[in-house]
N, C-alpha and C. Protein backbone atom coordinates (compact mmCIF):
# COMPACT_ATOMS: atom_id res chain seq x y z
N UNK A 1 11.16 -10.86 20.87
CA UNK A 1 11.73 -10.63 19.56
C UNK A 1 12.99 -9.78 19.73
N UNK A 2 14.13 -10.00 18.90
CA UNK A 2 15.18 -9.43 19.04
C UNK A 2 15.52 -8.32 18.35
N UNK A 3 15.78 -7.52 18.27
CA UNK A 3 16.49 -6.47 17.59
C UNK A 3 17.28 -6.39 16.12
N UNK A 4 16.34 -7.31 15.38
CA UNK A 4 17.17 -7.38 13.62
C UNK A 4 17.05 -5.75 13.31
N UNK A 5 17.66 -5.91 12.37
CA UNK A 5 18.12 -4.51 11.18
C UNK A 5 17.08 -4.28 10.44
N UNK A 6 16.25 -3.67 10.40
CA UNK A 6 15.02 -3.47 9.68
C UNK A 6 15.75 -1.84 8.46
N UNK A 7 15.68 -2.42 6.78
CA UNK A 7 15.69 -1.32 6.10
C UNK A 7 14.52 -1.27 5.54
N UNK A 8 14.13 0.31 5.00
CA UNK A 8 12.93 0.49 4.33
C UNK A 8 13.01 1.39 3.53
N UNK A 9 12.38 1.16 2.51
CA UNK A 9 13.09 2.13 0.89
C UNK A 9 11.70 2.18 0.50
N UNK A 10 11.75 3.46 -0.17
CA UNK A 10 11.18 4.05 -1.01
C UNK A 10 11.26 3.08 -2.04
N UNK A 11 9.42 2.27 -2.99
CA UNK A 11 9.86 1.90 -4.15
C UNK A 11 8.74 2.58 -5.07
N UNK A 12 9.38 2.95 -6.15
CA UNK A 12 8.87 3.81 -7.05
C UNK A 12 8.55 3.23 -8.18
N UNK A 13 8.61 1.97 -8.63
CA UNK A 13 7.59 0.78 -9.58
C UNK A 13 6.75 0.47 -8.60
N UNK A 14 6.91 0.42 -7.22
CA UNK A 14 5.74 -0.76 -6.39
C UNK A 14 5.03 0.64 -5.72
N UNK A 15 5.25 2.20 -5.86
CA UNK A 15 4.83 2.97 -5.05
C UNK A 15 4.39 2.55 -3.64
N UNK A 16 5.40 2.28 -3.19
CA UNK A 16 5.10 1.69 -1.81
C UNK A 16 6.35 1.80 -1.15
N UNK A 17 6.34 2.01 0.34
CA UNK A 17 7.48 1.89 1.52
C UNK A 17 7.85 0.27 1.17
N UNK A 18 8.97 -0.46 1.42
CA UNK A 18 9.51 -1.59 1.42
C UNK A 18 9.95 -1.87 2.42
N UNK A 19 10.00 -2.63 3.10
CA UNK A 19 10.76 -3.03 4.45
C UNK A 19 11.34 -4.95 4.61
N UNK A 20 12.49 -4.50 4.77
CA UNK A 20 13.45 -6.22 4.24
C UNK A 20 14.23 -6.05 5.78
N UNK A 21 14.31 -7.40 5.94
CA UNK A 21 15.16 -7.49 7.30
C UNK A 21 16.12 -8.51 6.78
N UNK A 22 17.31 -7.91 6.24
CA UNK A 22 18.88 -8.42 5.97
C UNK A 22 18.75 -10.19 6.49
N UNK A 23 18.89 -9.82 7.81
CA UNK A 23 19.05 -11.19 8.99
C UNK A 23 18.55 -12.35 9.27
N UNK A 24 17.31 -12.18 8.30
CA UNK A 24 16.03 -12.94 8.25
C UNK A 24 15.83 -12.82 6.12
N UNK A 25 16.25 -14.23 5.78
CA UNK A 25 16.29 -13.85 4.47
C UNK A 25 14.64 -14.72 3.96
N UNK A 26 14.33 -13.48 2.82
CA UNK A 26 12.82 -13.34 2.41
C UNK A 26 11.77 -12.97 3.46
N UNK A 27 12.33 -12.60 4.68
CA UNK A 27 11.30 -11.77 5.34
C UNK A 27 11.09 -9.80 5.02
N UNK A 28 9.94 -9.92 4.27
CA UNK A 28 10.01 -8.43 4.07
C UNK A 28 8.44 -8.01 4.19
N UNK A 29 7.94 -6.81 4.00
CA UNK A 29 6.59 -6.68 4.03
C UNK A 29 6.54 -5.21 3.11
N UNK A 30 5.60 -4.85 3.11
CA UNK A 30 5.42 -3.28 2.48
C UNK A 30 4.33 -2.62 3.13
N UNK A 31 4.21 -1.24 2.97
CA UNK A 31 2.97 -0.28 3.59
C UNK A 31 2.42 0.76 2.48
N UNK A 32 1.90 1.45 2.55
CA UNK A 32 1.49 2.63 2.00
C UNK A 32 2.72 3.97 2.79
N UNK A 33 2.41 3.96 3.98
CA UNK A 33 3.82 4.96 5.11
C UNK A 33 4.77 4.01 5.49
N UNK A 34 5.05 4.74 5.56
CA UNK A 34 6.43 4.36 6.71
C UNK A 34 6.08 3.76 7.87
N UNK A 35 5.57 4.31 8.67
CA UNK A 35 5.06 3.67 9.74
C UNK A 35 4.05 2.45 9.33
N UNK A 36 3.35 2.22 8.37
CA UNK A 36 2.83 1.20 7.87
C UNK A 36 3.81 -0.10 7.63
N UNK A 37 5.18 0.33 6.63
CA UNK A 37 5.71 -0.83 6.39
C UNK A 37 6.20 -1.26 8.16
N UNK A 38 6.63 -0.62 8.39
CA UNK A 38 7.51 -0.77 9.78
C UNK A 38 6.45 -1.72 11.03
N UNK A 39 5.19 -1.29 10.93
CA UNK A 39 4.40 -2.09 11.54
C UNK A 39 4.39 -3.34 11.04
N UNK A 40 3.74 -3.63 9.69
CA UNK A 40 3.65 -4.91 9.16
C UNK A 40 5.03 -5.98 8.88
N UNK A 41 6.29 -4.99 8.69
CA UNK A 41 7.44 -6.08 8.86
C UNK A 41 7.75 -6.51 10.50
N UNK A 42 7.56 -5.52 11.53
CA UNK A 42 7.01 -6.21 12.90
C UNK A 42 6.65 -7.31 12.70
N UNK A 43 5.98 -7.11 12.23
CA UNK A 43 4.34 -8.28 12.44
C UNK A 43 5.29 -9.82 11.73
N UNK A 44 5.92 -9.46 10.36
CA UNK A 44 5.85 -10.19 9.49
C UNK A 44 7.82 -11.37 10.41
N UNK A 45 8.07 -10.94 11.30
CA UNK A 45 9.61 -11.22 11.76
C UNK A 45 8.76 -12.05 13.06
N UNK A 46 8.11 -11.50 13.75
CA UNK A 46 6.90 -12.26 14.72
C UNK A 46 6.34 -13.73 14.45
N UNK A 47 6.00 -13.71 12.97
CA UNK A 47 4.77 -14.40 12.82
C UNK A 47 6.89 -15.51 11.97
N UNK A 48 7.35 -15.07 11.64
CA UNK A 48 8.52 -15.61 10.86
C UNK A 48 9.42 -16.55 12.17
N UNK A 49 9.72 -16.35 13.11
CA UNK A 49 10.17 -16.34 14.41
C UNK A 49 9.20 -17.80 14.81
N UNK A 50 8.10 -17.03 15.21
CA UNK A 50 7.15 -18.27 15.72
C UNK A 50 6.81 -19.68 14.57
N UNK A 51 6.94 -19.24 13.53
CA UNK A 51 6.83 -20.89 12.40
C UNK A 51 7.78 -21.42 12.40
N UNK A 52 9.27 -20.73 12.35
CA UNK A 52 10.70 -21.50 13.09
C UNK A 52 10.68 -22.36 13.98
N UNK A 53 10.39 -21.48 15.04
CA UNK A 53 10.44 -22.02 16.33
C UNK A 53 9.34 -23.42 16.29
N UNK A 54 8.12 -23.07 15.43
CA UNK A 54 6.66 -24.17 16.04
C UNK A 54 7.67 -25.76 14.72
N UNK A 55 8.31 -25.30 13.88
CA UNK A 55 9.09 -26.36 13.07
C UNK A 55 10.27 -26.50 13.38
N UNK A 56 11.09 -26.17 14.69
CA UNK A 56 12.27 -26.87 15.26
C UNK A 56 13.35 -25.85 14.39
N UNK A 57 13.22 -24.96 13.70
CA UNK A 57 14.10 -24.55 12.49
C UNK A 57 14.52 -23.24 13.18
N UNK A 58 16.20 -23.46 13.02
CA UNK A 58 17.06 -22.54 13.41
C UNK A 58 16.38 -21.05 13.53
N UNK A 59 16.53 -19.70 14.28
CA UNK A 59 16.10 -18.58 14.06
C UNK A 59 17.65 -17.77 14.28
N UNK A 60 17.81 -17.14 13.32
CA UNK A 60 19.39 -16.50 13.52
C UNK A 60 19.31 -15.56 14.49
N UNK A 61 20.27 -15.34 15.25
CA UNK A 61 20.97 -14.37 16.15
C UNK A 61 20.39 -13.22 15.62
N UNK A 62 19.97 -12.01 16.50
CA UNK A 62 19.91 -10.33 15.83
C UNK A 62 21.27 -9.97 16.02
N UNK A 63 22.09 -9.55 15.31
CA UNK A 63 23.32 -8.68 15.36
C UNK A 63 23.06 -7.28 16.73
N UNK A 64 22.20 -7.20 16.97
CA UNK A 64 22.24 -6.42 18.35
C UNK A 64 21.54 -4.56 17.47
N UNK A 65 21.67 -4.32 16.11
CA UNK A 65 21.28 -2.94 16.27
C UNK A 65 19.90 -3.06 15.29
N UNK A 66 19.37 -1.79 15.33
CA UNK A 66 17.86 -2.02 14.50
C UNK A 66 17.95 -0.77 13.90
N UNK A 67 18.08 -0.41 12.42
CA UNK A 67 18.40 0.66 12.03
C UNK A 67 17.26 1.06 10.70
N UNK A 68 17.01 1.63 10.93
CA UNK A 68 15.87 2.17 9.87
C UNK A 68 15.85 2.78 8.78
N UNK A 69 16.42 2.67 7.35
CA UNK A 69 16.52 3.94 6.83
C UNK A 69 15.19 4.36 6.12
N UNK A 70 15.59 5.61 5.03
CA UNK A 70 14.41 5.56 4.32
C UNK A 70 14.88 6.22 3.01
């Protein structure tokens, strides 16, 4: 797996961490922590990656940095 841009925000209607990866559009996940969303959007760019790949369908380039906010 490559190095996408992972952001993660505070959401305060969904009380929950958010985590969206720019690079990968509609791949996002959420947690209860931080380290929660950050695990499960792992998971969720993994499992996004491999259904591409198992359906022949393009997987974009990572721009090279992985930046986290919060």
């Amino acid at each position: 797996m490559g190095k996408y841009e992972i952001i993660i925000y505070w959401s305060e209607e969904d009380n929950l961490f958010i985590a969206e990866v720019p690079e990968l559009p509609g791949c996002c996940a959420h947690g209860d922590s931080y380290e929660t969303a950050l695990k499960n959007i792992e998971e969720a760019i993994r499992l996004l990656i491999d259904t591409a790949i198992a359906y022949g369908d393009m997987v974009p380039e990572p721009r090279g940095k992985r930046l986290v906010f919060a």
